[in-house]
N, C-alpha and C. Protein backbone atom coordinates (compact mmCIF):
# COMPACT_ATOMS: atom_id res chain seq x y z
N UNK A 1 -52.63 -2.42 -37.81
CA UNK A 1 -51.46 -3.18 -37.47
C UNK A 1 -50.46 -2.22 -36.79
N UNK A 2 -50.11 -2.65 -35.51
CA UNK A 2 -49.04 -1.86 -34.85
C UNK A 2 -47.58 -1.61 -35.62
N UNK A 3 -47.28 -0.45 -35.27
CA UNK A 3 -45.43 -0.50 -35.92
C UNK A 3 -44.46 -0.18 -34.98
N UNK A 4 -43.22 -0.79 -35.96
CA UNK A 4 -42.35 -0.77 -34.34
C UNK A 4 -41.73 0.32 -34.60
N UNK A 5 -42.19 1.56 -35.19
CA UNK A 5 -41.32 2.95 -35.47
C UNK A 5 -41.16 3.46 -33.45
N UNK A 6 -42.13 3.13 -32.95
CA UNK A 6 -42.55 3.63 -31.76
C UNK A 6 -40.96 3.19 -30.41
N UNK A 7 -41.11 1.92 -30.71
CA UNK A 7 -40.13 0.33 -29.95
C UNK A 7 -38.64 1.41 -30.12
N UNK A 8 -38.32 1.32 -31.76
CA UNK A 8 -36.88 2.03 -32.20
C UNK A 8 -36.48 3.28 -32.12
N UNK A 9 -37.46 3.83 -31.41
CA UNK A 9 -36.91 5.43 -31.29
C UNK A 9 -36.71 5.49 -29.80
N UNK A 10 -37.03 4.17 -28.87
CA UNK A 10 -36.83 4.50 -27.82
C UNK A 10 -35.50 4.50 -27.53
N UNK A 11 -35.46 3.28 -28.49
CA UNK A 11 -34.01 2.52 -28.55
C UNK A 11 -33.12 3.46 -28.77
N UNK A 12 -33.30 4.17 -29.61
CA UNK A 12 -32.32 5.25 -30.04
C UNK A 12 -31.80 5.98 -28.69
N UNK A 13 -33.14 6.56 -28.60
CA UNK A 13 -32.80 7.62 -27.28
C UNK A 13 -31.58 6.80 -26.18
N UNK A 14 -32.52 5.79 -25.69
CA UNK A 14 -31.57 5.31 -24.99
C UNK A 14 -29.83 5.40 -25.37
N UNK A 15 -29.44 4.93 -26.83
CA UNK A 15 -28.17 4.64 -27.23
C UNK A 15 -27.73 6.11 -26.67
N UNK A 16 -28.49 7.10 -27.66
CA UNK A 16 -27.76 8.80 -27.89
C UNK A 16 -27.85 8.84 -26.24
N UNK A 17 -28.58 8.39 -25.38
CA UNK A 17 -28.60 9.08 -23.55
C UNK A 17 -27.21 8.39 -23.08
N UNK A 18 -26.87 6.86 -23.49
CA UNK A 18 -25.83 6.37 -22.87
C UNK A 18 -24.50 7.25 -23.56
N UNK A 19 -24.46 7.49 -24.70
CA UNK A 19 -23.69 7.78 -25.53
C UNK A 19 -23.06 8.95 -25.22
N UNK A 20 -23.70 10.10 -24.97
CA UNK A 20 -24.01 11.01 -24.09
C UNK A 20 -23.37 11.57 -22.75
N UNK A 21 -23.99 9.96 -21.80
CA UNK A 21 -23.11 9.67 -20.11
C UNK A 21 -21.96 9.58 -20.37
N UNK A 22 -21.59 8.95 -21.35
CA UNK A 22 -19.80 8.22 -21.74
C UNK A 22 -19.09 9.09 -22.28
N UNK A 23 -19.48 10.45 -22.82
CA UNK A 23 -18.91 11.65 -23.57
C UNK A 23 -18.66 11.96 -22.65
N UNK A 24 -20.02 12.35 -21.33
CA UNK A 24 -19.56 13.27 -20.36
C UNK A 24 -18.52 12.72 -19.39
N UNK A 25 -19.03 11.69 -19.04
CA UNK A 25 -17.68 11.30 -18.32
C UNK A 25 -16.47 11.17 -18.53
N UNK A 26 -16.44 11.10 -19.46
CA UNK A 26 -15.05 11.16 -20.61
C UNK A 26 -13.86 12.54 -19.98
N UNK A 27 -14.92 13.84 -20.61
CA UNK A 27 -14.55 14.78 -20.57
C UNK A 27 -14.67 15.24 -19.12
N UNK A 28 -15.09 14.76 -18.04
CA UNK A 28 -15.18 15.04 -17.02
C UNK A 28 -13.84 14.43 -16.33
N UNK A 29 -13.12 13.00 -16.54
CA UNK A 29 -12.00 12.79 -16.30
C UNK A 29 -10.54 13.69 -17.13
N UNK A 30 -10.95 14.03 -18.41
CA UNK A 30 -9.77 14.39 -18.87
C UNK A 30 -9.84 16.11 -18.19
N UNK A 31 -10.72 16.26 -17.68
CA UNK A 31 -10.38 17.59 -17.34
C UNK A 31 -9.70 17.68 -15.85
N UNK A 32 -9.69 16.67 -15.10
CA UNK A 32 -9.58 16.38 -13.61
C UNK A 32 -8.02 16.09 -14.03
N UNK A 33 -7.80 15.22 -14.73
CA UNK A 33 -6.53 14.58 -15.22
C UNK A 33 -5.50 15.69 -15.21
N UNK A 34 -5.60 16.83 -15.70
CA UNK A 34 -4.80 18.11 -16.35
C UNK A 34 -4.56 19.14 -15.03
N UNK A 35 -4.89 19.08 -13.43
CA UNK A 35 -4.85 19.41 -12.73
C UNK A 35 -3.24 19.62 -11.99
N UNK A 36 -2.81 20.00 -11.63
CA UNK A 36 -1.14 20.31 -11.43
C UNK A 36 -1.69 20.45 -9.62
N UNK A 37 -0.76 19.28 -9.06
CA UNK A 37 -0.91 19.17 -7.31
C UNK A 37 0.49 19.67 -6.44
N UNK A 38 0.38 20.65 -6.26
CA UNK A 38 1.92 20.59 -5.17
C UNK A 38 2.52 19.61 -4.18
N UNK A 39 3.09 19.86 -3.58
CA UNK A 39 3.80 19.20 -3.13
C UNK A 39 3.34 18.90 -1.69
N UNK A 40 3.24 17.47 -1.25
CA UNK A 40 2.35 17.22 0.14
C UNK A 40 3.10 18.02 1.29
N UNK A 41 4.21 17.93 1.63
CA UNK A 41 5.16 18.48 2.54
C UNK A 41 6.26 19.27 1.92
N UNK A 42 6.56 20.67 2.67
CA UNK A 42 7.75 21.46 2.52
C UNK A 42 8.55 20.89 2.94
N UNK A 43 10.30 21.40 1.58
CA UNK A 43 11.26 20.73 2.51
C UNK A 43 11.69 21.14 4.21
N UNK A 44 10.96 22.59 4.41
CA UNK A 44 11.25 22.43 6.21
C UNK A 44 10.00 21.58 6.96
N UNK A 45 8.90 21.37 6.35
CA UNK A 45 8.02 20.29 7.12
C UNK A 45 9.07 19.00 7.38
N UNK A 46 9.36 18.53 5.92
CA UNK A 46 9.97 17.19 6.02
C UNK A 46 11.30 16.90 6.86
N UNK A 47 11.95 18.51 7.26
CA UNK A 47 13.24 17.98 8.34
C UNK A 47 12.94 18.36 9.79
N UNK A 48 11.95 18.99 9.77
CA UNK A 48 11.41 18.72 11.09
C UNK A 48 10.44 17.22 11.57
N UNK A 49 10.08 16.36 10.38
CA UNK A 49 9.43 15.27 10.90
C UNK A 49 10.60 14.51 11.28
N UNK A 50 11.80 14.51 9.86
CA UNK A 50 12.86 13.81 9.98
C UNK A 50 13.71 13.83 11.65
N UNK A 51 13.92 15.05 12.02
CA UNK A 51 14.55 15.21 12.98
C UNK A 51 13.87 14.55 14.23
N UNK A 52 12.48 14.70 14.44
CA UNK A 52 11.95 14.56 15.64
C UNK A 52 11.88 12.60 15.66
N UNK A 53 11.65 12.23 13.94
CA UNK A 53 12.04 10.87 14.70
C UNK A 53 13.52 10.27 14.63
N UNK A 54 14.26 11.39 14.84
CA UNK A 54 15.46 10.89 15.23
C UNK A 54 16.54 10.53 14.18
N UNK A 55 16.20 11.33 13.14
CA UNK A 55 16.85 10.81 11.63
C UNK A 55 18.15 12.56 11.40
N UNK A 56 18.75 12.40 10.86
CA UNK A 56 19.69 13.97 9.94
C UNK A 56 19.49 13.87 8.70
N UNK A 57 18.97 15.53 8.57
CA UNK A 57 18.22 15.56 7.23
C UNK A 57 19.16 15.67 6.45
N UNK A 58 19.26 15.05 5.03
CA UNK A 58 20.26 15.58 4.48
C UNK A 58 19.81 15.99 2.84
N UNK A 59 18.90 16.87 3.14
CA UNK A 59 17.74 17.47 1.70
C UNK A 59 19.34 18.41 1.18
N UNK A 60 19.88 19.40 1.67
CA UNK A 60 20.62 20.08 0.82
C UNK A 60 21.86 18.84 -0.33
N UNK A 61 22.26 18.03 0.28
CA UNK A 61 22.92 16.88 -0.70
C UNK A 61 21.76 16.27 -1.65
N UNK A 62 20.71 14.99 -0.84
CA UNK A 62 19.98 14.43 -1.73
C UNK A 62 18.72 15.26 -1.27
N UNK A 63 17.62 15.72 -2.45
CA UNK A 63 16.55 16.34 -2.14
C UNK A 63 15.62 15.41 -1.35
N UNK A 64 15.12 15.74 -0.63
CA UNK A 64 14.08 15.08 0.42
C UNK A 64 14.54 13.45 1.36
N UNK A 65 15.92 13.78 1.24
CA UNK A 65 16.49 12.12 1.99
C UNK A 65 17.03 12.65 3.49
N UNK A 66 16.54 11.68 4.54
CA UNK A 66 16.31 11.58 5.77
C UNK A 66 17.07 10.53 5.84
N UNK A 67 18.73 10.31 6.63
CA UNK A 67 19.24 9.45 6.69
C UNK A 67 19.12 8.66 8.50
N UNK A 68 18.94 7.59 8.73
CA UNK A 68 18.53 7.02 10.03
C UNK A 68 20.19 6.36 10.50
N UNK A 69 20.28 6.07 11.06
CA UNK A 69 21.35 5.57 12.05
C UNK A 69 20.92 3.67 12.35
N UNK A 70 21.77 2.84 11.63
CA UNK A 70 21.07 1.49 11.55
C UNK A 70 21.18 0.91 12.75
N UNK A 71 20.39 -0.21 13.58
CA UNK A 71 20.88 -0.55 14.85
C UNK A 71 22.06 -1.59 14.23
N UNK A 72 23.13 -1.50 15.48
CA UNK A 72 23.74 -2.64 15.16
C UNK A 72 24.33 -3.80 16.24
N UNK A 73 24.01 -5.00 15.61
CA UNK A 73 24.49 -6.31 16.57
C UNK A 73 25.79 -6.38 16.89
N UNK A 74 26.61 -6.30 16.74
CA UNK A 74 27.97 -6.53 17.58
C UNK A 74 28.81 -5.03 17.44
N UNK A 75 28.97 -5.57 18.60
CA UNK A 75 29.53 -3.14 19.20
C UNK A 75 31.01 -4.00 19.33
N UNK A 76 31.98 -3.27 18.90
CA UNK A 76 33.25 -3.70 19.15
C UNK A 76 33.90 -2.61 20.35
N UNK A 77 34.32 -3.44 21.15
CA UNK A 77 35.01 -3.11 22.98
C UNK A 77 35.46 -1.83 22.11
């Protein structure tokens, strides 16, 4: 008579293999997570973009603010 000792140990494996993937990935995000990114642009990158499209930087008052000039509809004589 066959037994299913054979069937349940596959089973196992399988659980402990998934069990396993989900640890690693686990620990594979929390380690990515803990990563420290600088900063995309210097503040002289950012007043030279500011300037060229036509904006005054004004990083020494507010840090990284580029103020624009609004158009406006009625110009008074």
């Amino acid at each position: 008579m066959p037994t299913m000792t054979g069937s349940r140990t596959g089973a196992s494996r399988r659980r402990r293999g998934g069990g396993a993937l989900v640890v690693g990935l686990c620990l594979l995000l929390a380690g990515c997570a803990g990563v420290a990114h600088g900063p995309t642009y210097t503040d002289a990158e950012l007043k030279a973009i500011c300037e060229r499209q036509g904006g005054w930087w004004r990083g020494e008052l507010i840090p990284g603010f580029c103020e624009f000039q609004t158009a406006s509809i009625s110009q008074a004589p």
